[in-house]
C-alpha atoms as a PDB file:
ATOM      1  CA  UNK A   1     411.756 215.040 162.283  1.00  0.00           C
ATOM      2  CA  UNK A   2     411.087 210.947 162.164  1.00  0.00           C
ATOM      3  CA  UNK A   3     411.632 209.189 165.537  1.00  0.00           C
ATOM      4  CA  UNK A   4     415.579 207.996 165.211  1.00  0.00           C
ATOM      5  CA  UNK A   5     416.052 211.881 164.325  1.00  0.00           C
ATOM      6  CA  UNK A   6     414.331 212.540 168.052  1.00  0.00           C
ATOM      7  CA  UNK A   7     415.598 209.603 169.795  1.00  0.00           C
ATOM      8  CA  UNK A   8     419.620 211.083 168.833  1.00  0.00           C
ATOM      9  CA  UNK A   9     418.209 214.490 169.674  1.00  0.00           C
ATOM     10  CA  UNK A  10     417.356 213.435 173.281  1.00  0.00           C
ATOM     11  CA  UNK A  11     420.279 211.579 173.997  1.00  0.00           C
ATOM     12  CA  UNK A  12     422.300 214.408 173.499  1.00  0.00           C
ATOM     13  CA  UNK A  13     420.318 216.444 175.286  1.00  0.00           C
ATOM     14  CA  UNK A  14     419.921 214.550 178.036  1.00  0.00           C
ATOM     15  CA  UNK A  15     422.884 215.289 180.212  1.00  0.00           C
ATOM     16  CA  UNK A  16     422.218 219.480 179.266  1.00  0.00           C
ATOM     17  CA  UNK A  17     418.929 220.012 181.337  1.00  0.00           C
ATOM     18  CA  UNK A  18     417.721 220.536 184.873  1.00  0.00           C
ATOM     19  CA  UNK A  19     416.627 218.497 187.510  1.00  0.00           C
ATOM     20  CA  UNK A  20     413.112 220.252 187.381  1.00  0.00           C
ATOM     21  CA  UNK A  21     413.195 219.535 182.972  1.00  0.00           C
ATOM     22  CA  UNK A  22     414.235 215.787 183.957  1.00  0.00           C
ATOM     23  CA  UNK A  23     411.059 215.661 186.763  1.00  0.00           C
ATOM     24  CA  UNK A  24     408.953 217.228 184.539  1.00  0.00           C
ATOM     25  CA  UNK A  25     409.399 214.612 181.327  1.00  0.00           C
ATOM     26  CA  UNK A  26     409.951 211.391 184.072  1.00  0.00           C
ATOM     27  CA  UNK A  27     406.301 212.695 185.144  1.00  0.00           C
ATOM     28  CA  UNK A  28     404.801 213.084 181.221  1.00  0.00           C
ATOM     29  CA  UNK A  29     406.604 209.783 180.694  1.00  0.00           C
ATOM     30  CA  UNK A  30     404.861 208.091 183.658  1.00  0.00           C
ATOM     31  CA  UNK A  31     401.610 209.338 182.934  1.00  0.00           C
ATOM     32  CA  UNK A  32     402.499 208.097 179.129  1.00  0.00           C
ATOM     33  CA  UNK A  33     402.919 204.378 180.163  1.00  0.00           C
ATOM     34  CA  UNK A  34     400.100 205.016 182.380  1.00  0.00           C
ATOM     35  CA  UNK A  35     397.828 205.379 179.823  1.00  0.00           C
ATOM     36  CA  UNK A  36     398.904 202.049 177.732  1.00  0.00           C
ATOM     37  CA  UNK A  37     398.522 199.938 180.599  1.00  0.00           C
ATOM     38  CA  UNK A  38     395.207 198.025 179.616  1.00  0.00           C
ATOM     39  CA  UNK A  39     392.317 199.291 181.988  1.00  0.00           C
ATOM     40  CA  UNK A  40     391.067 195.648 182.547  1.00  0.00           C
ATOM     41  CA  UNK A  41     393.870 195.334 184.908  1.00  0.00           C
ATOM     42  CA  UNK A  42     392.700 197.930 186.995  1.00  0.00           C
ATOM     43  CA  UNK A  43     389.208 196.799 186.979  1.00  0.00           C
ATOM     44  CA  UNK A  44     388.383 195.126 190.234  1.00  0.00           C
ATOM     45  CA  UNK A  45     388.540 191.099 190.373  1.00  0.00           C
ATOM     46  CA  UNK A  46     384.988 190.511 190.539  1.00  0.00           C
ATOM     47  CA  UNK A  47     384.412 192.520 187.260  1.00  0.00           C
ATOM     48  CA  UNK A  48     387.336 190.845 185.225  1.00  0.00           C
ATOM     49  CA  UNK A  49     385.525 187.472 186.060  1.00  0.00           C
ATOM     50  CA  UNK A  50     382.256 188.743 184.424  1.00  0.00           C
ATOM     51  CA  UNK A  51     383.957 190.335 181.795  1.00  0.00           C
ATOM     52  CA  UNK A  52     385.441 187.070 181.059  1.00  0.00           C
ATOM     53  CA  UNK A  53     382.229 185.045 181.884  1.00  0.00           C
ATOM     54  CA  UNK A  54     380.649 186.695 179.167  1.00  0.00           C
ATOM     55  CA  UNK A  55     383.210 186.544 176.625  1.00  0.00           C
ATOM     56  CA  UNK A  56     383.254 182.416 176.755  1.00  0.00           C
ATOM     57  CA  UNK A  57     379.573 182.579 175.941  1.00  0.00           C
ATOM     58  CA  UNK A  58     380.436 184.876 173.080  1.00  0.00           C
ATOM     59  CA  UNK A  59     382.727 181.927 172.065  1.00  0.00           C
ATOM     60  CA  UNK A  60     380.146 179.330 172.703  1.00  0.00           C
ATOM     61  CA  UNK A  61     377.259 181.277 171.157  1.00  0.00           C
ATOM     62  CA  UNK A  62     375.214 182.191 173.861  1.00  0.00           C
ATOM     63  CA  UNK A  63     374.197 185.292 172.077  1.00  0.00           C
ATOM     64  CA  UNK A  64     371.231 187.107 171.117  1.00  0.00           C
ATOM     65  CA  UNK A  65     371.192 189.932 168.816  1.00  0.00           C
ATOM     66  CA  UNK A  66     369.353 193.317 169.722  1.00  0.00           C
ATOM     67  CA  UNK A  67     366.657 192.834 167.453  1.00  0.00           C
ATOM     68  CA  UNK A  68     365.800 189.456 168.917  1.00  0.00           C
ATOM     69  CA  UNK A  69     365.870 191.194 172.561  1.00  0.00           C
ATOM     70  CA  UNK A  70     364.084 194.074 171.559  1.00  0.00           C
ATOM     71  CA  UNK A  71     361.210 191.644 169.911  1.00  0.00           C
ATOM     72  CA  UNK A  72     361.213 189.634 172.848  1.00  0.00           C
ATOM     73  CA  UNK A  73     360.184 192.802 175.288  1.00  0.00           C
ATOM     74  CA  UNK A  74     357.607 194.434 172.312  1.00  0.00           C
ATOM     75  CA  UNK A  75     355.926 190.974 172.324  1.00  0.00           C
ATOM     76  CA  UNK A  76     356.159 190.568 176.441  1.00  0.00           C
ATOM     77  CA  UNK A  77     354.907 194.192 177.160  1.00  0.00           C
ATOM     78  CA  UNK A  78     352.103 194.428 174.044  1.00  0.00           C
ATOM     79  CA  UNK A  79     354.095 197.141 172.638  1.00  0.00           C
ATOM     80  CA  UNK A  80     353.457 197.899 168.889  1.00  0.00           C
ATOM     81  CA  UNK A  81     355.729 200.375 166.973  1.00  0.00           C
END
């Protein structure tokens, strides 16, 4: 059954169930939207402005890769692999 074929079902069924059936799919449905809302909104202020800090220097190259970091700490600490 494609979604139009579920949407019709729905709507017809609608006005046949409960009040504990209609509670029970307002929660799932709340919880549903719940999880699409993008968790960067809930992250606190602070961490947004970080989060966004670093992605301008992505955008102005202030980037290293991993290999370059991990070279950079073998050659600080003497460390030979």
């Amino acid at each position: 059954m494609g979604a139009v074929e579920l949407r019709d079902k729905w709507i017809q069924s609608i006005g046949k169930v409960d009040d504990r059936f209609l509670r029970m799919i307002d929660a799932l449905y709340e919880s549903y939207v719940k999880d699409e809302t993008d968790f960067f909104d809930e992250l606190p202020k602070e961490i947004q402005e970080l989060i966004d800090e670093g992605l301008e220097e992505v955008k102005l190259g202030k980037v290293r890769t991993h290999s370059e970091v991990i070279a950079d700490y073998k050659e600080k600490y003497n460390i030979v692999s």
